[in-house]
C-alpha atoms as a PDB file:
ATOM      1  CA  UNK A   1       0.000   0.000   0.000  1.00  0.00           C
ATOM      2  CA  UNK A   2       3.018   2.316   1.002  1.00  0.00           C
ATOM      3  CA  UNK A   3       4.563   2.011  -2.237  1.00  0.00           C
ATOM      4  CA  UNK A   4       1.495   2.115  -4.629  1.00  0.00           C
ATOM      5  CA  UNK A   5       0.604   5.536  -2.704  1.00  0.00           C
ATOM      6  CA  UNK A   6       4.311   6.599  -2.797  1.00  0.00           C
ATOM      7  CA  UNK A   7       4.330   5.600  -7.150  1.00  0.00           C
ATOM      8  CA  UNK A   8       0.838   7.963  -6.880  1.00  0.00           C
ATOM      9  CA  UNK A   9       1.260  10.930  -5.050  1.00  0.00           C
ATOM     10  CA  UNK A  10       4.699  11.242  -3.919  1.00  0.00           C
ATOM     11  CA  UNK A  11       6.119  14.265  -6.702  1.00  0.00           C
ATOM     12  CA  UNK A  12       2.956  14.424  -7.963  1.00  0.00           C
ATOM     13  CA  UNK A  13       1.096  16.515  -5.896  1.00  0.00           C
ATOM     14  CA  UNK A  14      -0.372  18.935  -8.322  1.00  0.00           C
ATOM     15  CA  UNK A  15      -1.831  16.485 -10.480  1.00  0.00           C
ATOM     16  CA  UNK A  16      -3.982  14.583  -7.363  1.00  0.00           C
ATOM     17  CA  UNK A  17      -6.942  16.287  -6.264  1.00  0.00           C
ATOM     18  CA  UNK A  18      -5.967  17.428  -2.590  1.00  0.00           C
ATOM     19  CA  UNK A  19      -8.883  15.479  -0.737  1.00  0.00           C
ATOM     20  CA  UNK A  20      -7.260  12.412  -2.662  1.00  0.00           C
ATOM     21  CA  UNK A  21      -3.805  13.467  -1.364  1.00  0.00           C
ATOM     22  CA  UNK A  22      -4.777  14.078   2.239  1.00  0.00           C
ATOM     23  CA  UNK A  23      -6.538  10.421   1.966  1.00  0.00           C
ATOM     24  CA  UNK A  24      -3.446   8.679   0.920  1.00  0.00           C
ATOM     25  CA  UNK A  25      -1.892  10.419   4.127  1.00  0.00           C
ATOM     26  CA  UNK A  26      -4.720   8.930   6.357  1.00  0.00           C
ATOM     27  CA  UNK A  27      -4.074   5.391   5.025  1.00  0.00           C
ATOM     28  CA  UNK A  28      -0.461   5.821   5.870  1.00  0.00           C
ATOM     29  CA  UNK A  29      -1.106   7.255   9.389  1.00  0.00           C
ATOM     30  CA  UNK A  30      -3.062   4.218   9.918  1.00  0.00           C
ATOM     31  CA  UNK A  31       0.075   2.006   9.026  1.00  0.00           C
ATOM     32  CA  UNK A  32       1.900   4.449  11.366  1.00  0.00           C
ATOM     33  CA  UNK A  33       4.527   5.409   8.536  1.00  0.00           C
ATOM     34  CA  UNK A  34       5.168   8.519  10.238  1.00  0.00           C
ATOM     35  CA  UNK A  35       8.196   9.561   8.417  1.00  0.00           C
ATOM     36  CA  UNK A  36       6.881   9.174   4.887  1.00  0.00           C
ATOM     37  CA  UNK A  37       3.453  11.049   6.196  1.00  0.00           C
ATOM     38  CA  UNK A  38       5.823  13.794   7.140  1.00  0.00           C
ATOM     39  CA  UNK A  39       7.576  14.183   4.126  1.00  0.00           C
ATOM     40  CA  UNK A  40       4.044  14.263   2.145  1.00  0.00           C
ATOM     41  CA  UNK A  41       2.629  16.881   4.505  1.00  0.00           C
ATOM     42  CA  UNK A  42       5.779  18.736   4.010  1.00  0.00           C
ATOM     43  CA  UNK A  43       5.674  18.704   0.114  1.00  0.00           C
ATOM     44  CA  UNK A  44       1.587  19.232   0.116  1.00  0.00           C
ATOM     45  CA  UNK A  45       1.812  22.504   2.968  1.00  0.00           C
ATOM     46  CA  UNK A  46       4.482  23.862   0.909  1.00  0.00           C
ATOM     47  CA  UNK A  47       2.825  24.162  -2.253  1.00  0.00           C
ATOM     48  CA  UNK A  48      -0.364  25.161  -0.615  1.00  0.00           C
ATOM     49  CA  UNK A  49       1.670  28.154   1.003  1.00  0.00           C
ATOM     50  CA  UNK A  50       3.059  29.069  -2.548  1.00  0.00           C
ATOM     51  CA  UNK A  51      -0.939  29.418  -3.038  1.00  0.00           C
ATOM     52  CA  UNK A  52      -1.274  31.349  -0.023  1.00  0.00           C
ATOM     53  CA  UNK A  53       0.990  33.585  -1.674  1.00  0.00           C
ATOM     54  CA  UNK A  54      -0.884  34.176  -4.541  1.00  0.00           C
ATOM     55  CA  UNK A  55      -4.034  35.235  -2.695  1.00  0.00           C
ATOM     56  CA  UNK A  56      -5.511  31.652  -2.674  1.00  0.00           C
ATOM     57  CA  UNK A  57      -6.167  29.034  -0.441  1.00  0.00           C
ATOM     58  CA  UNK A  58      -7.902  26.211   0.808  1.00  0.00           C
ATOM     59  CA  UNK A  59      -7.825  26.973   4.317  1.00  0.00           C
ATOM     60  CA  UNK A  60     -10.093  23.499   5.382  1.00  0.00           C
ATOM     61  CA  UNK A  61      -6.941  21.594   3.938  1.00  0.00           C
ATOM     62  CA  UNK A  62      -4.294  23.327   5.066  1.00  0.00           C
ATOM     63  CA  UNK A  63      -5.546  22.796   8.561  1.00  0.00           C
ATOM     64  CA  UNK A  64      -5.888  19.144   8.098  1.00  0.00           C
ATOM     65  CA  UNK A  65      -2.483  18.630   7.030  1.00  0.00           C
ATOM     66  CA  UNK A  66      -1.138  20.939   9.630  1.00  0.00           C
ATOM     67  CA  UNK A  67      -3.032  18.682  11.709  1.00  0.00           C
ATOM     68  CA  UNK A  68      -1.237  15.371  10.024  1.00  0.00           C
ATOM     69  CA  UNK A  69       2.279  17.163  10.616  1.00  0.00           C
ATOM     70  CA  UNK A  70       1.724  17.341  13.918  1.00  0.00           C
ATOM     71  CA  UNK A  71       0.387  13.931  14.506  1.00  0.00           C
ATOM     72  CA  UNK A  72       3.625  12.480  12.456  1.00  0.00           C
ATOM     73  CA  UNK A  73       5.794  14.454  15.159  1.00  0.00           C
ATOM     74  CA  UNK A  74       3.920  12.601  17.783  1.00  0.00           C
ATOM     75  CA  UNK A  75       4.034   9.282  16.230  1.00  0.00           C
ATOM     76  CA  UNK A  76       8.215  10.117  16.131  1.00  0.00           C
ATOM     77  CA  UNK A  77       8.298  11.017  19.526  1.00  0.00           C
ATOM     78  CA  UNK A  78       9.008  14.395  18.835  1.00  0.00           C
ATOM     79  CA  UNK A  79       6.169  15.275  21.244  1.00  0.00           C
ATOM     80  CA  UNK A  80       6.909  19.036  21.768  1.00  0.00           C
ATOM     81  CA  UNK A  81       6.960  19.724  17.797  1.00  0.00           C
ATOM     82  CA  UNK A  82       4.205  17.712  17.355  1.00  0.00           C
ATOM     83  CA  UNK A  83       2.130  19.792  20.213  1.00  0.00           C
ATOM     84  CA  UNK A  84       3.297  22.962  19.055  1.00  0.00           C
ATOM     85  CA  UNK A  85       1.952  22.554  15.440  1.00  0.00           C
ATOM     86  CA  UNK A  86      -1.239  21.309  16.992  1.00  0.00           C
ATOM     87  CA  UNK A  87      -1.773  24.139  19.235  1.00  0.00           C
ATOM     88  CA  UNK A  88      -1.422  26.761  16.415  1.00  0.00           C
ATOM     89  CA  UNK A  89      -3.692  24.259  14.162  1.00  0.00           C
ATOM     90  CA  UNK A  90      -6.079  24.808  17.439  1.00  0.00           C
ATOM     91  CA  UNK A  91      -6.018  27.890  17.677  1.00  0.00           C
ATOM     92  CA  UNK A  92      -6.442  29.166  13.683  1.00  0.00           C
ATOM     93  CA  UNK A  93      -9.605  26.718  13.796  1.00  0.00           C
ATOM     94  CA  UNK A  94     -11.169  28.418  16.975  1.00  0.00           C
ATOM     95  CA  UNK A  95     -10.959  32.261  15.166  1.00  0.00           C
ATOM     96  CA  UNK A  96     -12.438  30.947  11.760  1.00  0.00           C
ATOM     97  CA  UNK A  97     -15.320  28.695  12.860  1.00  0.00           C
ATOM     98  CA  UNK A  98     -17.874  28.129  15.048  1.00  0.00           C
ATOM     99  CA  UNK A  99     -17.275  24.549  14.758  1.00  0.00           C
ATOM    100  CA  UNK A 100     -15.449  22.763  18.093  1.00  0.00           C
ATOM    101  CA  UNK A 101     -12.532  20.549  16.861  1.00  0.00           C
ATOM    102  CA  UNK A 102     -12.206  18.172  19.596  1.00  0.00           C
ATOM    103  CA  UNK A 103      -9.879  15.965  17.617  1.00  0.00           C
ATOM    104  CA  UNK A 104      -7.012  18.292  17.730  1.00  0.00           C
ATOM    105  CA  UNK A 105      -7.789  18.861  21.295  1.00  0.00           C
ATOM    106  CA  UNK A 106      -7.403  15.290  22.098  1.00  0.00           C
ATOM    107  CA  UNK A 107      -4.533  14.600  20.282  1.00  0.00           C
ATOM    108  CA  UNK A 108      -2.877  17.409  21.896  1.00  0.00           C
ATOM    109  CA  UNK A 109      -3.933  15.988  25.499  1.00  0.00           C
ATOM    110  CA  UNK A 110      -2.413  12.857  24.676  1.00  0.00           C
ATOM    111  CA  UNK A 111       0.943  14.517  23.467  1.00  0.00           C
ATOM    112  CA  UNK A 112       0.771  16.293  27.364  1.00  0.00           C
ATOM    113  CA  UNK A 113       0.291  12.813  28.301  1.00  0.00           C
ATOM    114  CA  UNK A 114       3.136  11.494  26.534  1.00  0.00           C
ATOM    115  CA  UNK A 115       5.314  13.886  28.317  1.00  0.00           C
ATOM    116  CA  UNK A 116       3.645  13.548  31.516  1.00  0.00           C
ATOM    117  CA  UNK A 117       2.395  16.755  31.989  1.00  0.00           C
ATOM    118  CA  UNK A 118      -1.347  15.399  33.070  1.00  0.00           C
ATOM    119  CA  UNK A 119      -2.500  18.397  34.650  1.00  0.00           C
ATOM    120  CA  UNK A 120      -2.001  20.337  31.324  1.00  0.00           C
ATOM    121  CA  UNK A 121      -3.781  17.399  29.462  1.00  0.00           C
ATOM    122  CA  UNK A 122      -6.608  17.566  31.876  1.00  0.00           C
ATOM    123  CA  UNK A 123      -6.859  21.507  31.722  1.00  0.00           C
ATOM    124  CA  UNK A 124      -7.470  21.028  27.706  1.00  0.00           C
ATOM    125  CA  UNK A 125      -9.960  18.733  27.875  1.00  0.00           C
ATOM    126  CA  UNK A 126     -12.252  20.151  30.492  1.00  0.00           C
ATOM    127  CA  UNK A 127     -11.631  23.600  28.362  1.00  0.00           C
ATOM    128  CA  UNK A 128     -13.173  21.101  25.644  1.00  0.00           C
ATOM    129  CA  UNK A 129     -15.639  19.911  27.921  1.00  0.00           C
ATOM    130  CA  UNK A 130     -17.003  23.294  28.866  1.00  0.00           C
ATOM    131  CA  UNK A 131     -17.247  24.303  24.951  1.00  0.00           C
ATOM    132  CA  UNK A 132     -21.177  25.848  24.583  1.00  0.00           C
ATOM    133  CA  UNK A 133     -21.389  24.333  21.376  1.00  0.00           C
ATOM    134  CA  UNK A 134     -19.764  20.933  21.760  1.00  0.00           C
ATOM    135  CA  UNK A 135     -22.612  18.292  20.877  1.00  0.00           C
ATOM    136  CA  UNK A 136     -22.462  14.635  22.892  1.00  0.00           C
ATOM    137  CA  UNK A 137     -20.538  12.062  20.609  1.00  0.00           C
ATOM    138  CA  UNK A 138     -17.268  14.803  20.904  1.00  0.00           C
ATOM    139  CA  UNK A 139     -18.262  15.281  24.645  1.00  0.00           C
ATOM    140  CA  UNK A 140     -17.898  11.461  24.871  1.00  0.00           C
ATOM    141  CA  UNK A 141     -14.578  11.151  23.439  1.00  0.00           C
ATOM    142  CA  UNK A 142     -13.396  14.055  25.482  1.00  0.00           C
ATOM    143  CA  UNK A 143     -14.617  12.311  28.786  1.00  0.00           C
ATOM    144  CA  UNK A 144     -12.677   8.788  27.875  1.00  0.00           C
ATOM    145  CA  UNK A 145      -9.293  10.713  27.636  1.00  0.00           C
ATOM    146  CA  UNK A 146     -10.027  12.671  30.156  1.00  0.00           C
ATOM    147  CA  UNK A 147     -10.956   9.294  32.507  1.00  0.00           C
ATOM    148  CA  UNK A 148      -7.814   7.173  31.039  1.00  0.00           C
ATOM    149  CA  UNK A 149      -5.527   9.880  32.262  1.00  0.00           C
ATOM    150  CA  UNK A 150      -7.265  10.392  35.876  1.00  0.00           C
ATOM    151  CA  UNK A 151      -7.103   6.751  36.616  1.00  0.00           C
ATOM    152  CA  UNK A 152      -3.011   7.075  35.444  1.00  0.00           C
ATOM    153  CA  UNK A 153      -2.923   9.979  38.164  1.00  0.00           C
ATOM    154  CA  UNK A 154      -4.810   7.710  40.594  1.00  0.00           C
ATOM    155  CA  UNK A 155      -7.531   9.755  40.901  1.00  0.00           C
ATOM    156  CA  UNK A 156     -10.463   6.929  41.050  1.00  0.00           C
ATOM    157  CA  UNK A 157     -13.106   9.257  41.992  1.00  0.00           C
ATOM    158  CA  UNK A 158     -12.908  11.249  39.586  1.00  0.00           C
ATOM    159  CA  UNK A 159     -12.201   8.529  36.864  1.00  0.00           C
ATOM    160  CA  UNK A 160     -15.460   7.124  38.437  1.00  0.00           C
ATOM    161  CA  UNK A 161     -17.505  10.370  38.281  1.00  0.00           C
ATOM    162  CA  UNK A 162     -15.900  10.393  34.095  1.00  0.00           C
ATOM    163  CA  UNK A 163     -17.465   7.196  33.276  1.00  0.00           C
ATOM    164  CA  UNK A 164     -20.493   7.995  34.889  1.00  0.00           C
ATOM    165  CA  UNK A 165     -21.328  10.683  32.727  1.00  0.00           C
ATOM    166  CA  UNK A 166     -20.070   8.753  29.342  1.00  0.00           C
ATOM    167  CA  UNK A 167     -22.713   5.850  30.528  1.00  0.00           C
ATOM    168  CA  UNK A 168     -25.260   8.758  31.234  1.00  0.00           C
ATOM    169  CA  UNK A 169     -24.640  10.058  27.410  1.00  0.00           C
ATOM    170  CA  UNK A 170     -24.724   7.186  25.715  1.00  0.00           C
ATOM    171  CA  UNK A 171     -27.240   4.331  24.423  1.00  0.00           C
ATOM    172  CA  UNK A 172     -27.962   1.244  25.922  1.00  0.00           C
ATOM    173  CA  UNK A 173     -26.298  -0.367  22.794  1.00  0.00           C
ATOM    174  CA  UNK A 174     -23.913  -2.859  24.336  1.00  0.00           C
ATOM    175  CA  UNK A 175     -21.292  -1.992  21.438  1.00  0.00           C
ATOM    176  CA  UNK A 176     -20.925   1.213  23.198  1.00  0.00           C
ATOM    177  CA  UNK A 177     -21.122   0.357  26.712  1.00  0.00           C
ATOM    178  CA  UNK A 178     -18.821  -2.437  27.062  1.00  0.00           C
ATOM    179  CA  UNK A 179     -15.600  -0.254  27.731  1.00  0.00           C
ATOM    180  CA  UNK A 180     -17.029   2.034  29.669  1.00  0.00           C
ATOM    181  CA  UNK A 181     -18.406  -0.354  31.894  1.00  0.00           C
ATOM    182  CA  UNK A 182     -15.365  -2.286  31.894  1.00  0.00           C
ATOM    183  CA  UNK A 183     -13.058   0.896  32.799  1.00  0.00           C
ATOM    184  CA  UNK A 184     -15.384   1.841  35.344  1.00  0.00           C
ATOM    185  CA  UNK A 185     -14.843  -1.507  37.129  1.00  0.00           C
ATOM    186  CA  UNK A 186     -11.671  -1.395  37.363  1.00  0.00           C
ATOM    187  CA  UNK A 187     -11.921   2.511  38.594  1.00  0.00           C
ATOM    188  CA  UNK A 188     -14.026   1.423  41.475  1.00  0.00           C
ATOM    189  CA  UNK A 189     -11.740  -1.755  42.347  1.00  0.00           C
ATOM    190  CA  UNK A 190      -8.720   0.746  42.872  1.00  0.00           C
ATOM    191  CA  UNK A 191     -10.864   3.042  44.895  1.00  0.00           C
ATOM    192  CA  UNK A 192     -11.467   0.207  47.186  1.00  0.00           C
ATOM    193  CA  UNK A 193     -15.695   0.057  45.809  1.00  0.00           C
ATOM    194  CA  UNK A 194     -14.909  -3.756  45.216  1.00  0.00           C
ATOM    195  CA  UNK A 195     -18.680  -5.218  44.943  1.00  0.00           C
ATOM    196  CA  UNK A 196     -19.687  -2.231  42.639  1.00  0.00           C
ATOM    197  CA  UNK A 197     -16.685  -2.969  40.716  1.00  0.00           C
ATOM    198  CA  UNK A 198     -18.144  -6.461  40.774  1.00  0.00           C
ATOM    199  CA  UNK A 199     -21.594  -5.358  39.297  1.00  0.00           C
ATOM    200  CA  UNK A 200     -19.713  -3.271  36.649  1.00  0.00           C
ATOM    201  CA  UNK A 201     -17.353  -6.529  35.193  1.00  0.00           C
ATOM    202  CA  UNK A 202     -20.389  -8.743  35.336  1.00  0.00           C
ATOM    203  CA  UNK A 203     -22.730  -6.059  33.206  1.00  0.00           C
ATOM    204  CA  UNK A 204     -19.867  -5.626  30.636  1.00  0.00           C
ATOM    205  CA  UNK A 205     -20.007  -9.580  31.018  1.00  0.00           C
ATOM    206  CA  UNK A 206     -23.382  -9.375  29.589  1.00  0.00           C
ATOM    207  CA  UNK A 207     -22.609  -7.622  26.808  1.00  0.00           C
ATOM    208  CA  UNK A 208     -19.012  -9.426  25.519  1.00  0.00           C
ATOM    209  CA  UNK A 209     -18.710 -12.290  27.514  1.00  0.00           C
ATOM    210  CA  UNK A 210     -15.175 -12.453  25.531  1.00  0.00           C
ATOM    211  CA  UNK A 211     -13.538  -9.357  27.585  1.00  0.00           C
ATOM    212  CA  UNK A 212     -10.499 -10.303  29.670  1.00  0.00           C
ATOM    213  CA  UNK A 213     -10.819  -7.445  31.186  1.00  0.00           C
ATOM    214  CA  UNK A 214     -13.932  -7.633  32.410  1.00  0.00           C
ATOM    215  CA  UNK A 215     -13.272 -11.412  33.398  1.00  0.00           C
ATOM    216  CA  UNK A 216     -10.389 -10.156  35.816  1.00  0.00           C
ATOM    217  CA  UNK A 217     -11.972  -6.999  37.443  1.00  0.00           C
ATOM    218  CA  UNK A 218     -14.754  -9.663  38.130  1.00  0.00           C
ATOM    219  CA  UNK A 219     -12.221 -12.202  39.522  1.00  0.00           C
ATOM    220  CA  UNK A 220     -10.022  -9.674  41.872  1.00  0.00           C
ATOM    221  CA  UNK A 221     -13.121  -7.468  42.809  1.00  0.00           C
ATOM    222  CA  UNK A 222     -15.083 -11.137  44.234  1.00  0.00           C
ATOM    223  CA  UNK A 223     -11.933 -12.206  45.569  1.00  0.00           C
ATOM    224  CA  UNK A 224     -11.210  -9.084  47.262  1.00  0.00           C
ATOM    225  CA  UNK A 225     -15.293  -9.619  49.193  1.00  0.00           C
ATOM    226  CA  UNK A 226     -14.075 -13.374  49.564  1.00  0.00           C
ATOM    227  CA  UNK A 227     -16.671 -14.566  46.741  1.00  0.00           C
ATOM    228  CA  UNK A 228     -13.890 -17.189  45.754  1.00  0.00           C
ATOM    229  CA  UNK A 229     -16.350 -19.287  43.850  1.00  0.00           C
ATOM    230  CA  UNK A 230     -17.484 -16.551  41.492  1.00  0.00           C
ATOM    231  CA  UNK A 231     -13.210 -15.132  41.508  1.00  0.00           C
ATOM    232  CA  UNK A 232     -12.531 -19.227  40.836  1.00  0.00           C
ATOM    233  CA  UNK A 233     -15.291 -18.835  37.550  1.00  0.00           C
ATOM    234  CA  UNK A 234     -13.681 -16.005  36.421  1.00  0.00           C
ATOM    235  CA  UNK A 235     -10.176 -17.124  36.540  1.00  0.00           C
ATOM    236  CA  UNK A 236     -11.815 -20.641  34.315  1.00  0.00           C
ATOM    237  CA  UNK A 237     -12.810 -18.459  31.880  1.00  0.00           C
ATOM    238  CA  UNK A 238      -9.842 -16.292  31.314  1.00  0.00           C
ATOM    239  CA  UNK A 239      -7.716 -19.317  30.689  1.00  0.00           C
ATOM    240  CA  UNK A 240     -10.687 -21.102  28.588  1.00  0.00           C
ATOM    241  CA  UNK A 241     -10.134 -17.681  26.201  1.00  0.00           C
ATOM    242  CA  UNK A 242      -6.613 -17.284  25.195  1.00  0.00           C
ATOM    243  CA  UNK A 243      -4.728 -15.149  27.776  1.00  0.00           C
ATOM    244  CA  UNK A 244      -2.433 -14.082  24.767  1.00  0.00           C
ATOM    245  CA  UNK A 245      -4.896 -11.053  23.967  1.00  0.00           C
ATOM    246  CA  UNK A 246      -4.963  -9.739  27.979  1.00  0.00           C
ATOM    247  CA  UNK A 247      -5.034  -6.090  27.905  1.00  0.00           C
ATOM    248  CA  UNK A 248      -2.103  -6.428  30.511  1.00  0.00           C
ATOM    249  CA  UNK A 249       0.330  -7.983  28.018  1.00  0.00           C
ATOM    250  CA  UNK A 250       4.037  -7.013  28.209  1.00  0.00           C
ATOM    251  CA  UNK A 251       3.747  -5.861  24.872  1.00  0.00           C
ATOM    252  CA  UNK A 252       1.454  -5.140  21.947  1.00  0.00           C
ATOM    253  CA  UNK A 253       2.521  -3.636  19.026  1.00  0.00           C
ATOM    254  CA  UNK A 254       5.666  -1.998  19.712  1.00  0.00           C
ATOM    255  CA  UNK A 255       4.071  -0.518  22.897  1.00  0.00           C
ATOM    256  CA  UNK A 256       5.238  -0.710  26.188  1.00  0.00           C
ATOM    257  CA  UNK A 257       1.831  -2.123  28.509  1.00  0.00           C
ATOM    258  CA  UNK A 258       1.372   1.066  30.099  1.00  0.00           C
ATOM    259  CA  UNK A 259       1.192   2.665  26.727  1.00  0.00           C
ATOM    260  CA  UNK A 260      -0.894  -0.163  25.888  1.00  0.00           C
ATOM    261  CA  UNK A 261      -2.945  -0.138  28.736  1.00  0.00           C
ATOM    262  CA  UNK A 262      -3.697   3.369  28.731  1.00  0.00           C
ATOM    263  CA  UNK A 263      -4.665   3.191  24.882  1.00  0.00           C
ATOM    264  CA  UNK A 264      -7.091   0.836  25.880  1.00  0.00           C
ATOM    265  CA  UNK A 265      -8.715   3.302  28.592  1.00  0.00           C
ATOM    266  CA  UNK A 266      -8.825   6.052  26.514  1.00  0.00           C
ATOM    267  CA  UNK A 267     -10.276   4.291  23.471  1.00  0.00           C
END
């Protein structure tokens, strides 16, 4: 796919429709080939500047790819670039629309994240959250950052009172529910709430009786309340499934497992 996209687009940017351009950069975010996105981004901005120049513009696109340069800093660890690109992406969108942009907003929480600055990350997304005209599916994706990162700082309660209000947004689709549930459990069983974190593993049960997970917040939370039987069904079924796909792995994808971990919070 790299190469077909490369033998397409790469030198031969003024003869592909932009959308079509900024597509072929999606595609190879997804395959996180960070260093070839970058040089596309690079090649595409430029020549849209050289328009700039000329009195025009398509100022929708050159967001987006100022958007994909930052994310291809991120993905290279260059985390201050990448969060300094975003910020001014940010803050050009904010003066020329009405429109809230929580994407950028939670990419450039995570970049905090990366460099540990969680109070900073936390600041930007309740900013986001306190947006007048945010509507509920970018509220909702705002909130599961925003509780991944709490329960990295510990803060239980407040990861608690996060999930709370995702499950109060959202359907009773059990598509949608299952994580939520799942990394609400687990937010209670650190906060000591053992038996709700209990009630919270067995509902996500309910809905994907497949989640490892959910299987071992259920099996520490009843063995913490001395339920052994129900911690001893639990523990069956995570070695009936295949304990090779625990979230907890050591690693998954070239990620280290709290990288991996928290990825799986915040998802």
């Amino acid at each position: 796919v790299e190469a077909r996209i490369e033998f397409i687009c790469c030198g031969n940017f003024r003869q592909v429709h932009i959308s079509g351009y900024i597509r072929c950069i999606e595609i190879l975010l997804k395959e996180r080939k960070y260093e070839t996105c970058l040089n596309m981004t690079t090649r595409a901005l430029d020549t849209l500047n050289k328009k700039r120049n000329k009195g025009f513009l398509e100022v929708e696109e050159f967001h987006t790819l100022q958007r994909m340069t930052g994310e291809c800093y991120l993905g290279l660890q260059r985390v201050a670039k990448g969060i300094e690109i975003l910020e001014s992406v940010y803050t050009a969108c904010n003066e020329n629309r009405s429109i809230f942009n929580d994407d950028i907003l939670r990419r450039m929480a995570r970049g905090h994240f990366l460099l540990h600055n969680f109070q900073r990350a936390v600041d930007l997304l309740q900013s986001g959250l306190n947006v007048s005209h945010i509507v509920k599916p970018q509220k909702i994706r705002l909130l599961k950052l925003l509780g991944a990162i709490q329960l990295r700082q510990n803060q239980f309660t407040q990861a608690e009172e996060s999930y709370n209000y995702i499950l109060s947004l959202m359907p009773q689709n059990p598509i949608h529910r299952t994580k939520p549930l799942t990394t609400r459990a687990w937010a209670n069983f650190y906060a000591g709430a053992f038996r709700l974190a209990a009630q919270d593993a067995h509902q996500a049960l309910n809905f994907d009786p497949q989640n490892i997970s959910a299987h071992l917040a259920a099996m520490t939370s009843s063995f913490k309340v001395g339920e052994f039987t129900s911690a001893a069904h639990s523990l069956a079924n995570i070695i009936e499934i295949d304990c090779r796909h625990a979230a907890f792995s050591v690693k998954r994808n070239g990620q280290t497992s709290e990288e991996s971990t928290f990825a799986d919070f915040a998802a």
